[in-house]
Protein backbone atom coordinates (compact mmCIF):
# COMPACT_ATOMS: atom_id res chain seq x y z
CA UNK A 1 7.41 0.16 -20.67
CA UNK A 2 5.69 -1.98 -17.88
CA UNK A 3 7.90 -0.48 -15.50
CA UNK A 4 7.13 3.08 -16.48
CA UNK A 5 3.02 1.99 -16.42
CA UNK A 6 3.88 0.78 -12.88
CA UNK A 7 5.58 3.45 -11.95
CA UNK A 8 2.56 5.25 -13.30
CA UNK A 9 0.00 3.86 -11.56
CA UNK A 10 1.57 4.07 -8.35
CA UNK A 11 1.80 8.12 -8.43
CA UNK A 12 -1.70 8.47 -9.10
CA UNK A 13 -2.22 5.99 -6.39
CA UNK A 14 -0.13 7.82 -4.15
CA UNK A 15 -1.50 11.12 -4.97
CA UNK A 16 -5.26 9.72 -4.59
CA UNK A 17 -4.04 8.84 -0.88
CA UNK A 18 -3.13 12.25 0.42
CA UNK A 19 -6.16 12.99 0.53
CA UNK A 20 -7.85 10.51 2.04
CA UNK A 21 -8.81 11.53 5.67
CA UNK A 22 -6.71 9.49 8.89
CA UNK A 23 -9.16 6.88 9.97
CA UNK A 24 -8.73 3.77 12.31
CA UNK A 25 -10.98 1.51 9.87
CA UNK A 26 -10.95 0.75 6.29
CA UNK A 27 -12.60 2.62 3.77
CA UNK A 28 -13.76 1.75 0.11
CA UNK A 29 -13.73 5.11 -2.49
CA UNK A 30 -14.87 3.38 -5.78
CA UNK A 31 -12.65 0.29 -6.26
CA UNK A 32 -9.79 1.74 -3.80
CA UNK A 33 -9.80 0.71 -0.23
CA UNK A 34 -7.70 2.52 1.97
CA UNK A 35 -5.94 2.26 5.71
CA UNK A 36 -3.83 3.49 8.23
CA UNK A 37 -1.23 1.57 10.39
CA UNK A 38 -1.81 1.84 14.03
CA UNK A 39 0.27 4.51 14.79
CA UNK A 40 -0.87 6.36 11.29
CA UNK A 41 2.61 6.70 10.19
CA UNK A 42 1.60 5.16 7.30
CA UNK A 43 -1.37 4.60 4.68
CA UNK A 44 -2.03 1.10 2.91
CA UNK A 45 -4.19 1.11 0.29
CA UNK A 46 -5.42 -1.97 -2.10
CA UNK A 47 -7.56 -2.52 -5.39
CA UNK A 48 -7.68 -5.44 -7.78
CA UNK A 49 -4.83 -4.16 -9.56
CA UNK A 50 -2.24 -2.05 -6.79
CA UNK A 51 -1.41 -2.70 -3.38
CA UNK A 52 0.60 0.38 -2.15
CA UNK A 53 2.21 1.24 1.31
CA UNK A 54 2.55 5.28 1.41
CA UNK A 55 4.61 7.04 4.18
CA UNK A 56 3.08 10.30 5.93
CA UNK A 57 6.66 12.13 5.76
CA UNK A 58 8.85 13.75 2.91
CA UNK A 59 11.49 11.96 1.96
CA UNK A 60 14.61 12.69 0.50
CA UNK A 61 15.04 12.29 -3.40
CA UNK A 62 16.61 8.93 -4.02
CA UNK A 63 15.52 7.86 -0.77
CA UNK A 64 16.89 4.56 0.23
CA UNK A 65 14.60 1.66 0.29
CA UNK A 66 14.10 -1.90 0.55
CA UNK A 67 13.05 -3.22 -3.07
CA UNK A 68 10.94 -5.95 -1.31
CA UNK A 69 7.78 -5.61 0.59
CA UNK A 70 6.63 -8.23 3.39
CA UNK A 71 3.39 -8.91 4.14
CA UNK A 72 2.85 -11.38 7.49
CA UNK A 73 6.48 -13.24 6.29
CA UNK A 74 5.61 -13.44 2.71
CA UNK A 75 7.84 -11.11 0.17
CA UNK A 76 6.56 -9.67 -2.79
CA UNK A 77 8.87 -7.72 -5.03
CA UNK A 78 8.31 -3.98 -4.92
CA UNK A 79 8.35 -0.56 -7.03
CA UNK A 80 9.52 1.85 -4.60
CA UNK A 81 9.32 5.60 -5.34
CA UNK A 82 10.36 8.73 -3.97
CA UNK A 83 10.64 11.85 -6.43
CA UNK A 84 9.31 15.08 -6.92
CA UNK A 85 6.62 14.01 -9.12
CA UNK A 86 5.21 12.02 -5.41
CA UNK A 87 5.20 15.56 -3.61
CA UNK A 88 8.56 13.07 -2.34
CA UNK A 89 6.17 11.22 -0.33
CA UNK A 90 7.69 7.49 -0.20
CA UNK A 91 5.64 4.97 -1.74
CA UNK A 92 5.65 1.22 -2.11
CA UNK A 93 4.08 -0.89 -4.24
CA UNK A 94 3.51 -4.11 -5.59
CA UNK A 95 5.89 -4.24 -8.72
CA UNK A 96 3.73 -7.36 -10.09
CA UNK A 97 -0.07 -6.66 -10.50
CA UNK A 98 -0.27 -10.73 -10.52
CA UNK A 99 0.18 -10.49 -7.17
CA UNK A 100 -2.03 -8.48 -5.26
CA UNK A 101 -4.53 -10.88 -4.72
CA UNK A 102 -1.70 -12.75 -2.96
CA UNK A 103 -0.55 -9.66 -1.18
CA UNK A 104 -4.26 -9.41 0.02
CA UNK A 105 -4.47 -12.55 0.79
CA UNK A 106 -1.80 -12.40 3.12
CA UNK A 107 -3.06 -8.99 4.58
CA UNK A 108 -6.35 -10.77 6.20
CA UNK A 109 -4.19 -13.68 7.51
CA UNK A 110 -3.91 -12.01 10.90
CA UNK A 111 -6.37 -9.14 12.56
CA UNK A 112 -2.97 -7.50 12.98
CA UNK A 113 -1.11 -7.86 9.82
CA UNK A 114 2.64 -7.02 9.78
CA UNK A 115 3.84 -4.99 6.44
CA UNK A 116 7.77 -4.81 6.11
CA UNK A 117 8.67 -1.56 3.83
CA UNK A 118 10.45 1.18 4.17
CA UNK A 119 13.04 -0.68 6.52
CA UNK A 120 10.20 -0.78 8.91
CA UNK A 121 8.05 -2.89 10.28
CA UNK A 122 4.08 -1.64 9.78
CA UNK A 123 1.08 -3.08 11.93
CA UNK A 124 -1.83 -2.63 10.14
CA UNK A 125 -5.63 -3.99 12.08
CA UNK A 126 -7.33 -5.89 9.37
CA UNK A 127 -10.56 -5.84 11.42
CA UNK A 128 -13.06 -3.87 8.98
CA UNK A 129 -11.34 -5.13 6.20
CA UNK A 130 -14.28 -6.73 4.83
CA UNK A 131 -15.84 -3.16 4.48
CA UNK A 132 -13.58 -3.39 1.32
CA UNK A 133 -15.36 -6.37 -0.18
CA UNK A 134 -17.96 -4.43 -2.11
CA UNK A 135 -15.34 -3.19 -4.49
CA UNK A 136 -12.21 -4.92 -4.45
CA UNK A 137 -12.61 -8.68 -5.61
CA UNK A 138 -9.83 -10.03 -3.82
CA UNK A 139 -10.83 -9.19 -0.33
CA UNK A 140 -14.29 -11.47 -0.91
């Protein structure tokens, strides 16, 4: 059942991030904060309760994909998705809501963080990350 919730949570997530608009800084909607890499491949976005990588292109259904997702050398185990229910947009997130505030953590520990997912490396500026504080806890 926790899996399913997960699972859950990180369609909605995903689905929230389509829409947000490409942008070089970060950008706080509510108690979502939201990112692109540097070459806006990709869109990271954090709360107090998700951290979620999202990729820009379709995927295949059952795309393959790490079940891990690195964050500056630190692994956190990860709920990856890619079905029809995600417009088969691939998603990543944090299987373990425990650790986010870890995974965030780990984000600000460089002003160029490096996310592995997706078999990828992801370099993500963590410059205006602070513009997040207001309404994600774990950025403060």
């Amino acid at each position: 059942m926790k899996l399913v919730k997960n699972i859950v949570l990180a369609i909605v997530a995903s689905l929230a991030f389509v829409s947000v608009q490409a942008q070089a800084n970060w950008m706080l909607r509510g108690h979502n904060c939201y990112t692109y890499s540097e070459d806006g491949r990709y869109q990271i976005g954090l709360s107090d309760r998700s951290f979620v990588v999202m990729g820009q292109n379709q995927c295949r259904a059952h795309y393959p994909m790490s079940d891990t997702l690195g964050i500056n050398g630190r692994i956190y185990q990860g709920l990856n998705i890619c079905s029809p229910d995600a417009r088969l947009i691939p998603v990543v997130s944090l299987a373990n809501v425990n650790e986010v505030a870890s995974a965030i953590a780990s984000l600000k520990e460089a002003r160029r963080a490096r996310i592995r997912a997706f078999n990828e490396t992801i370099i993500v500026n963590t410059d205006g990350i602070q513009a997040c504080s207001r309404g994600v806890a774990a950025v403060r």
